[in-house]
N, C-alpha and C. Protein backbone atom coordinates (compact mmCIF):
# COMPACT_ATOMS: atom_id res chain seq x y z
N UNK A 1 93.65 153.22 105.65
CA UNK A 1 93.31 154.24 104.67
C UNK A 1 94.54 154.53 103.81
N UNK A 2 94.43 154.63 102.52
CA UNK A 2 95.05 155.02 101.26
C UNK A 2 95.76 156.63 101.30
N UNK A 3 97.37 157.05 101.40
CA UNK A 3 96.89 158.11 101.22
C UNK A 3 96.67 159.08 99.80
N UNK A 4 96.03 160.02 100.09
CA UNK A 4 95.71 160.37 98.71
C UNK A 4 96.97 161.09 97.85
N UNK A 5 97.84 161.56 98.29
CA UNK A 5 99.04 161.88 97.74
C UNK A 5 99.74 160.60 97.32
N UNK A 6 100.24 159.41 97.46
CA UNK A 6 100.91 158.74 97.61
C UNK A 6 100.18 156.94 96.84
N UNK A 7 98.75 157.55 96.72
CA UNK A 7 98.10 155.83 96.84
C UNK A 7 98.77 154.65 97.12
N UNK A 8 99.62 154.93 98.20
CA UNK A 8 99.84 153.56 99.56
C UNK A 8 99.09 153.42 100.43
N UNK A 9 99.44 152.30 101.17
CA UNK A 9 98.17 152.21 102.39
C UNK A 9 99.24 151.92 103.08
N UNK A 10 99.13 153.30 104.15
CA UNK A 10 100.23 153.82 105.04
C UNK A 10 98.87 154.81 105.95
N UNK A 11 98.99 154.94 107.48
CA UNK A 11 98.69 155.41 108.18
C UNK A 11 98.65 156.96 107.53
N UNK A 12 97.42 157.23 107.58
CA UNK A 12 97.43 159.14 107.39
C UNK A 12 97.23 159.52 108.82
N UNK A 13 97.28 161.02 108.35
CA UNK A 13 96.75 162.05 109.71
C UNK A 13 96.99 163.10 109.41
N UNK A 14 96.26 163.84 109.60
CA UNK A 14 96.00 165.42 109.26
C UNK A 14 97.88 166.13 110.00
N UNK A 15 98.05 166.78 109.02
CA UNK A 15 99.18 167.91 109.26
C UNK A 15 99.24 169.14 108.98
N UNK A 16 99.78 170.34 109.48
CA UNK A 16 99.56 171.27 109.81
C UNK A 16 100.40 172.29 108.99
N UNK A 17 100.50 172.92 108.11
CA UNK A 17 101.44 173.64 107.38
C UNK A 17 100.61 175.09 107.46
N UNK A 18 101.16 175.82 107.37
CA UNK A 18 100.87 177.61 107.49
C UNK A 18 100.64 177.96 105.72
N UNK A 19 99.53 178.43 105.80
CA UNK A 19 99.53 179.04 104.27
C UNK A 19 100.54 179.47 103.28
N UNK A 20 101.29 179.71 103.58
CA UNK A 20 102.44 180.29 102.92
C UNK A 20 103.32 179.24 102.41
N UNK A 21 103.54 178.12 103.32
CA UNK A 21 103.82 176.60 103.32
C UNK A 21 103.22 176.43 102.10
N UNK A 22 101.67 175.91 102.10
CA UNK A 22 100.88 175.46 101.35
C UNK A 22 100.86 176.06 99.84
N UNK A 23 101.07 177.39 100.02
CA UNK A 23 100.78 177.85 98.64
C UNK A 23 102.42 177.90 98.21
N UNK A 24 103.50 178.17 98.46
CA UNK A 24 104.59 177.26 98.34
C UNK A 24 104.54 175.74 97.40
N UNK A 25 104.10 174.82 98.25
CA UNK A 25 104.51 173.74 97.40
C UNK A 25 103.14 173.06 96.39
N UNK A 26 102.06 174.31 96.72
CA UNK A 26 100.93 174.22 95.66
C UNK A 26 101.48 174.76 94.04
N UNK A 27 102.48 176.01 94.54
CA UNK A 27 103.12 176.48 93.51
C UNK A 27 104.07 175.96 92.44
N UNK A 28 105.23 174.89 93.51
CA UNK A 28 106.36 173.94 93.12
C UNK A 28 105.61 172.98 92.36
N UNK A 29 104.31 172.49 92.35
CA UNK A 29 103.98 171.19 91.78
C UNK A 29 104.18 170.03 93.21
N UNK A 30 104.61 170.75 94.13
CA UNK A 30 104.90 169.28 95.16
C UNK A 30 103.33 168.82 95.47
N UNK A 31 102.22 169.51 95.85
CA UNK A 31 101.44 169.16 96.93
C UNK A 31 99.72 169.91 95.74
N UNK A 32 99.48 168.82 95.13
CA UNK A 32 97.82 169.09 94.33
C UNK A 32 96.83 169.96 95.13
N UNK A 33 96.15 170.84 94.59
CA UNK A 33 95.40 172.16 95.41
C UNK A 33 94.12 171.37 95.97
N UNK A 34 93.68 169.74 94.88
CA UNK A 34 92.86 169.29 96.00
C UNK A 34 93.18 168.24 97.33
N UNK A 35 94.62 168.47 97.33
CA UNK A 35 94.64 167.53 98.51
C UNK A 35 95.16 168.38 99.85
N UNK A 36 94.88 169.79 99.72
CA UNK A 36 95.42 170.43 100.82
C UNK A 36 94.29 170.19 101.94
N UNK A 37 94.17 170.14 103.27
CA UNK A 37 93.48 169.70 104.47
C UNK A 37 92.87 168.08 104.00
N UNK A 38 93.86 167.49 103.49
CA UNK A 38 93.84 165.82 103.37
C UNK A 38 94.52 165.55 104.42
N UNK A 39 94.41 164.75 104.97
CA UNK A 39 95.40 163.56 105.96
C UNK A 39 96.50 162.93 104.70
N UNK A 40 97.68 162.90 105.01
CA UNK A 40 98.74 162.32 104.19
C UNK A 40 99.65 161.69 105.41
N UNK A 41 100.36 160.65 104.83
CA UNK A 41 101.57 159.57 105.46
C UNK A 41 102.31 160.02 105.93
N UNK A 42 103.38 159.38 106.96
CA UNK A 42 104.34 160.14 107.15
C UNK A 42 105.16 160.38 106.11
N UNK A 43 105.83 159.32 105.25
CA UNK A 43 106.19 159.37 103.92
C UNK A 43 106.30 160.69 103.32
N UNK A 44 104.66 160.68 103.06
CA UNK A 44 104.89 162.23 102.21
C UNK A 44 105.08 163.53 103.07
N UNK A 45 104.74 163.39 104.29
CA UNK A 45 104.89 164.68 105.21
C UNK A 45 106.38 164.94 104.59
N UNK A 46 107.55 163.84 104.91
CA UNK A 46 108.90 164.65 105.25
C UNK A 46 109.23 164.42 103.91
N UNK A 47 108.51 164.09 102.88
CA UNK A 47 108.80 164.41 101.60
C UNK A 47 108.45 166.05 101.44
N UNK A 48 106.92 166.55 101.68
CA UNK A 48 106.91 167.93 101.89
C UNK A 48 107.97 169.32 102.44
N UNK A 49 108.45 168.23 103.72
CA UNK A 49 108.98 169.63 104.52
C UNK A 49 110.44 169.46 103.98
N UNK A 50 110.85 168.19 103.31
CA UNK A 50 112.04 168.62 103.06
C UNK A 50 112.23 169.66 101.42
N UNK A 51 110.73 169.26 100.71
CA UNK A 51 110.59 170.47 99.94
C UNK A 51 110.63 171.83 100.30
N UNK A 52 110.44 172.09 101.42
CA UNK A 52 109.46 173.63 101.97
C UNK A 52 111.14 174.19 102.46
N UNK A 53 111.84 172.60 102.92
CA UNK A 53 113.61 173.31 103.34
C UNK A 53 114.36 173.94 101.96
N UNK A 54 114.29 172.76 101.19
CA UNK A 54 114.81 173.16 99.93
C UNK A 54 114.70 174.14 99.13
N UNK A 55 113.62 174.41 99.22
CA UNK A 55 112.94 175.77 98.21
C UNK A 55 113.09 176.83 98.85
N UNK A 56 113.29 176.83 100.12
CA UNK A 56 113.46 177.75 101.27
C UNK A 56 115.01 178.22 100.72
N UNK A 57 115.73 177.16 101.22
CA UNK A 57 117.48 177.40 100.60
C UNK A 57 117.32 178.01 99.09
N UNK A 58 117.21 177.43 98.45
CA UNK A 58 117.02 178.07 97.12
C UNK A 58 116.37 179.70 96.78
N UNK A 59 115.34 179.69 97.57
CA UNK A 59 114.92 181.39 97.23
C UNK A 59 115.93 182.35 97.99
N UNK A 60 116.09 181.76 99.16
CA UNK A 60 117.53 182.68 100.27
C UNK A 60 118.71 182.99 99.10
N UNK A 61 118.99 181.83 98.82
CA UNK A 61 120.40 182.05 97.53
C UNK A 61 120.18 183.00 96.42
N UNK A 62 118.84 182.88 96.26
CA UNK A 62 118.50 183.57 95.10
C UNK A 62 118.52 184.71 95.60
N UNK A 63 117.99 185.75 96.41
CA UNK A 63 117.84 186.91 97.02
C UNK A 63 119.30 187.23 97.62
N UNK A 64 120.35 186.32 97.60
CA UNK A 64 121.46 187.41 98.48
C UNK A 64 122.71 187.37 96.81
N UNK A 65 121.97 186.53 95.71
CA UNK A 65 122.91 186.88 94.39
C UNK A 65 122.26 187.72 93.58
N UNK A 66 120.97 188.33 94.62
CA UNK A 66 120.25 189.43 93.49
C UNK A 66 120.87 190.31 94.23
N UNK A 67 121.66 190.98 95.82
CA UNK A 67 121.55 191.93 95.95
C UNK A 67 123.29 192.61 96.17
């Protein structure tokens, strides 16, 4: 199977992100609103979470040079 993020043919499987996750990198442009509860690659998984780290670092920075 193809995955739908990625159109490679690479092993999918359903992964598990917490809403907040999701609407996160629905927000960034990382992750299309119709492919959320898709099966995706590993590929794009740790393409995701290393978004969800990054953006993570980035809003922290942002909040301790706002205060």
């Amino acid at each position: 199977m193809s995955c739908p993020r990625c159109q490679t043919d690479n092993k999918t499987k359903n992964r598990s992100f917490s809403e907040k996750a999701i609407a996160a990198l629905v927000s960034w442009g990382e992750l299309d609103e119709s492919l959320v509860d898709q099966p995706i690659c590993d590929d794009c998984y740790e393409e995701l979470r290393e978004a969800l780290i990054d953006g993570e670092s980035e809003v922290a920075a942002s909040h301790s040079k706002a205060s």
